[in-house]
C-alpha atoms as a PDB file:
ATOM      1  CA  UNK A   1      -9.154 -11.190  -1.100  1.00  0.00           C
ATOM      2  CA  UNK A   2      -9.087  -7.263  -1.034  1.00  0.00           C
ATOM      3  CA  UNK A   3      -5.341  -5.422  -0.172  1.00  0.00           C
ATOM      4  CA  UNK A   4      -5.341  -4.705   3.800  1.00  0.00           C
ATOM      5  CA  UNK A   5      -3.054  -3.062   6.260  1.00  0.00           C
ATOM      6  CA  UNK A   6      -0.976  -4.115   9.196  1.00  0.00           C
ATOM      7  CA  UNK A   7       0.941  -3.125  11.619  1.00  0.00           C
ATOM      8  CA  UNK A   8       3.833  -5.736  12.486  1.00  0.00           C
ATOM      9  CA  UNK A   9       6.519  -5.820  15.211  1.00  0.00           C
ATOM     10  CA  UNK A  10      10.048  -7.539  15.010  1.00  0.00           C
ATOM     11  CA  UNK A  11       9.725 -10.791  14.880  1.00  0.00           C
ATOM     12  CA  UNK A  12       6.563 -10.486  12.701  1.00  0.00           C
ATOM     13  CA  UNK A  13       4.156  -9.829  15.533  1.00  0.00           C
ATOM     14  CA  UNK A  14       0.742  -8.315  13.764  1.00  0.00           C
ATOM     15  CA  UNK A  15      -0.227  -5.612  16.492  1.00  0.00           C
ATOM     16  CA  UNK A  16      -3.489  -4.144  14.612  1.00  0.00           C
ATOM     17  CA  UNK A  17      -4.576  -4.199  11.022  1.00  0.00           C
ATOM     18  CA  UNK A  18      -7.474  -2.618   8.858  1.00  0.00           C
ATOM     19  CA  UNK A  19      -9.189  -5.002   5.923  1.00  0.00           C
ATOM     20  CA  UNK A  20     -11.311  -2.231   5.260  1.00  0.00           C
ATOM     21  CA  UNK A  21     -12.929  -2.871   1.616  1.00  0.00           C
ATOM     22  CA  UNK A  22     -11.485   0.757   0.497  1.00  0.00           C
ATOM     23  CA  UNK A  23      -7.946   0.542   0.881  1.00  0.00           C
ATOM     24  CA  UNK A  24      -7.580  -0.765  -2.940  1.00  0.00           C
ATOM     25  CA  UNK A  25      -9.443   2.252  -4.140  1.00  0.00           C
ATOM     26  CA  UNK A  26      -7.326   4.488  -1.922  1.00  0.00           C
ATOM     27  CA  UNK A  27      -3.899   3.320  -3.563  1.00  0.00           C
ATOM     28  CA  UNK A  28      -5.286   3.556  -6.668  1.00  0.00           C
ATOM     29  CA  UNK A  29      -6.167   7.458  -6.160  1.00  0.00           C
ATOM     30  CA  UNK A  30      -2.324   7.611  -4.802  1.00  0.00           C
ATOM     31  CA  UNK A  31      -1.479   5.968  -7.965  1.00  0.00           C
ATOM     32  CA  UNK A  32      -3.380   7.988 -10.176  1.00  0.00           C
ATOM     33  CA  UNK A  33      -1.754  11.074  -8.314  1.00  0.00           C
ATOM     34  CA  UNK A  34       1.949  10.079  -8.609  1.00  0.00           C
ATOM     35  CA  UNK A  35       2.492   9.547  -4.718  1.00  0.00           C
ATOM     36  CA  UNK A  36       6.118   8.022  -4.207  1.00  0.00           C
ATOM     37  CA  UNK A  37       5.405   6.124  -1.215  1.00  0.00           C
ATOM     38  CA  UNK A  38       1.030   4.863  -1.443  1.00  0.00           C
ATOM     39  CA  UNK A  39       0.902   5.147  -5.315  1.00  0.00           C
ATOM     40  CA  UNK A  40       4.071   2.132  -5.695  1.00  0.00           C
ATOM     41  CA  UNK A  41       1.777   0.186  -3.187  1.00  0.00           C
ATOM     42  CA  UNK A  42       2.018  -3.538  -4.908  1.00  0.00           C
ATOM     43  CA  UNK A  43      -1.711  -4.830  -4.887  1.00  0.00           C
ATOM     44  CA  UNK A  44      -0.522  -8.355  -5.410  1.00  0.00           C
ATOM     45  CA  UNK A  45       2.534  -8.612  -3.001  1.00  0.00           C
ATOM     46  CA  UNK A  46       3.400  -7.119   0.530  1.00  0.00           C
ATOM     47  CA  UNK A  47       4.713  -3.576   0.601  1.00  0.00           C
ATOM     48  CA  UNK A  48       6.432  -2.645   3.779  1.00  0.00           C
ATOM     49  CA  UNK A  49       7.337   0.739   5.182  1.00  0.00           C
ATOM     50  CA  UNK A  50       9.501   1.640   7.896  1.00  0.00           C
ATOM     51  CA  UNK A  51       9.160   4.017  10.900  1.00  0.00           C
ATOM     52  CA  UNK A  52      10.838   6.424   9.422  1.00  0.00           C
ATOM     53  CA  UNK A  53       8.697   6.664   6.028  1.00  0.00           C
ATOM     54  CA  UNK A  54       5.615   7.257   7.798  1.00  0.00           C
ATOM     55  CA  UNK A  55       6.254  11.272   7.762  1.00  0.00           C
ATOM     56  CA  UNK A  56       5.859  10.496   4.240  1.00  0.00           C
ATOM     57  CA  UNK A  57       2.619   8.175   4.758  1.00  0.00           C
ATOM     58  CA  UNK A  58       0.654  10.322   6.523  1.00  0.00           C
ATOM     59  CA  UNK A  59       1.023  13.173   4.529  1.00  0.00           C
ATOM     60  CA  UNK A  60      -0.212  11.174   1.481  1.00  0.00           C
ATOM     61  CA  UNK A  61      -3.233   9.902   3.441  1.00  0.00           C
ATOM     62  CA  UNK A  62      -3.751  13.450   4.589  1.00  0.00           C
ATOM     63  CA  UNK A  63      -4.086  14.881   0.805  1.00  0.00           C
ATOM     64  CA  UNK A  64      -5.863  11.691  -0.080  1.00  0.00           C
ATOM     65  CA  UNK A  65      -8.609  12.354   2.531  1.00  0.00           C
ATOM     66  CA  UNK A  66      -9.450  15.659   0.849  1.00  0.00           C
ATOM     67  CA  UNK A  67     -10.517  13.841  -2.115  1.00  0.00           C
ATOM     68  CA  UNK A  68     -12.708  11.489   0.072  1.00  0.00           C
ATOM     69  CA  UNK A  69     -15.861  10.752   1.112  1.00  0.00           C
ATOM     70  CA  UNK A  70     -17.837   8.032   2.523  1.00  0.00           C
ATOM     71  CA  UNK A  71     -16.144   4.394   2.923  1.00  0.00           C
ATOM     72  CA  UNK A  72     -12.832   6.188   1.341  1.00  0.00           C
ATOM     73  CA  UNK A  73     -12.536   8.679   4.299  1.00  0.00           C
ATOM     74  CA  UNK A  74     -13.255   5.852   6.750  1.00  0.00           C
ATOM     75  CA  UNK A  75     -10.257   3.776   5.229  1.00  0.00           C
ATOM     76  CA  UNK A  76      -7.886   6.906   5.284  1.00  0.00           C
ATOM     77  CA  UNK A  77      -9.124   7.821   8.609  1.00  0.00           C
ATOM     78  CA  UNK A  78      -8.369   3.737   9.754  1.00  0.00           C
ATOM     79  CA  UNK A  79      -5.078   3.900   8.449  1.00  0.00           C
ATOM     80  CA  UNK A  80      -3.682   6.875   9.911  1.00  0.00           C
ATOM     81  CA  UNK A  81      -4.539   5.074  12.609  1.00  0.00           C
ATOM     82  CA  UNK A  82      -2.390   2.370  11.845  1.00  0.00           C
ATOM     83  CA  UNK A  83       0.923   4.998  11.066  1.00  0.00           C
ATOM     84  CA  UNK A  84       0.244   6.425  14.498  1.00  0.00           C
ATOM     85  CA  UNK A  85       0.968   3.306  16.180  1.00  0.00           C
ATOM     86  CA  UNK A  86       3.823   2.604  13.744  1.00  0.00           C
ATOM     87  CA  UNK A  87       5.330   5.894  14.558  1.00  0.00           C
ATOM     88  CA  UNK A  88       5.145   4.936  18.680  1.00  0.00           C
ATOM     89  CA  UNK A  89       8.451   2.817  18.479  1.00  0.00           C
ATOM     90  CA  UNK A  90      11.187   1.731  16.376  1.00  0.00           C
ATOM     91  CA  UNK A  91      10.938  -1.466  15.153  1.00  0.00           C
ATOM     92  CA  UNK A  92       7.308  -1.034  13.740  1.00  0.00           C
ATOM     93  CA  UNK A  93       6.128  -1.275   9.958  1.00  0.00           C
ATOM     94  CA  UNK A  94       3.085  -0.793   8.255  1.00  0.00           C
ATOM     95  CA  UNK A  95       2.570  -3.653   5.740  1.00  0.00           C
ATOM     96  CA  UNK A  96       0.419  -3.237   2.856  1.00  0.00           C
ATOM     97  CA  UNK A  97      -0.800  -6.874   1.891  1.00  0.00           C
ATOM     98  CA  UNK A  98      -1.868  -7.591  -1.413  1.00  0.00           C
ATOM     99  CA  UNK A  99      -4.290 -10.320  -2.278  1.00  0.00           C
END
């Protein structure tokens, strides 16, 4: 099963996620670029960031999505999504889930 995104409430509540076939391919561009927060993504284990990373998020997805086309600007599009409704409330995380 491909990585995918979530975004989960306290006590584990999935609100909305993205399985968008993509996503690998976009942490592996983060990767290959030496982003702190998407490039240490864990494509075999959960990676979860809090509210207050997602300044940090975004901004990766937003240089990441000048490198994209296609499917790959789809999936960064999707998951800004996702960081907007993680940056709504506290309490909120966007979970990376590896296969």
């Amino acid at each position: 099963m491909p990585i995918s995104a979530q975004v989960w409430t306290l006590p584990d509540e999935k609100l909305a996620y993205c399985t968008h076939s993509s996503i690998g391919e976009i942490i592996r561009a983060a990767r290959k670029m030496d982003m702190p927060m998407l490039g240490n993504v864990d494509q075999y284990d959960d990676t979860r960031f809090n509210r207050m990373q997602m300044k940090l998020v975004s901004s990766e997805l937003l240089m990441l999505a000048s490198t994209q086309s296609g499917d790959g600007l789809d999936a960064v599009e999707e998951l800004l999504a996702l960081v907007e409704l993680v940056k709504e409330r506290p309490h909120r995380y966007l979970v990376f889930v590896g296969d």
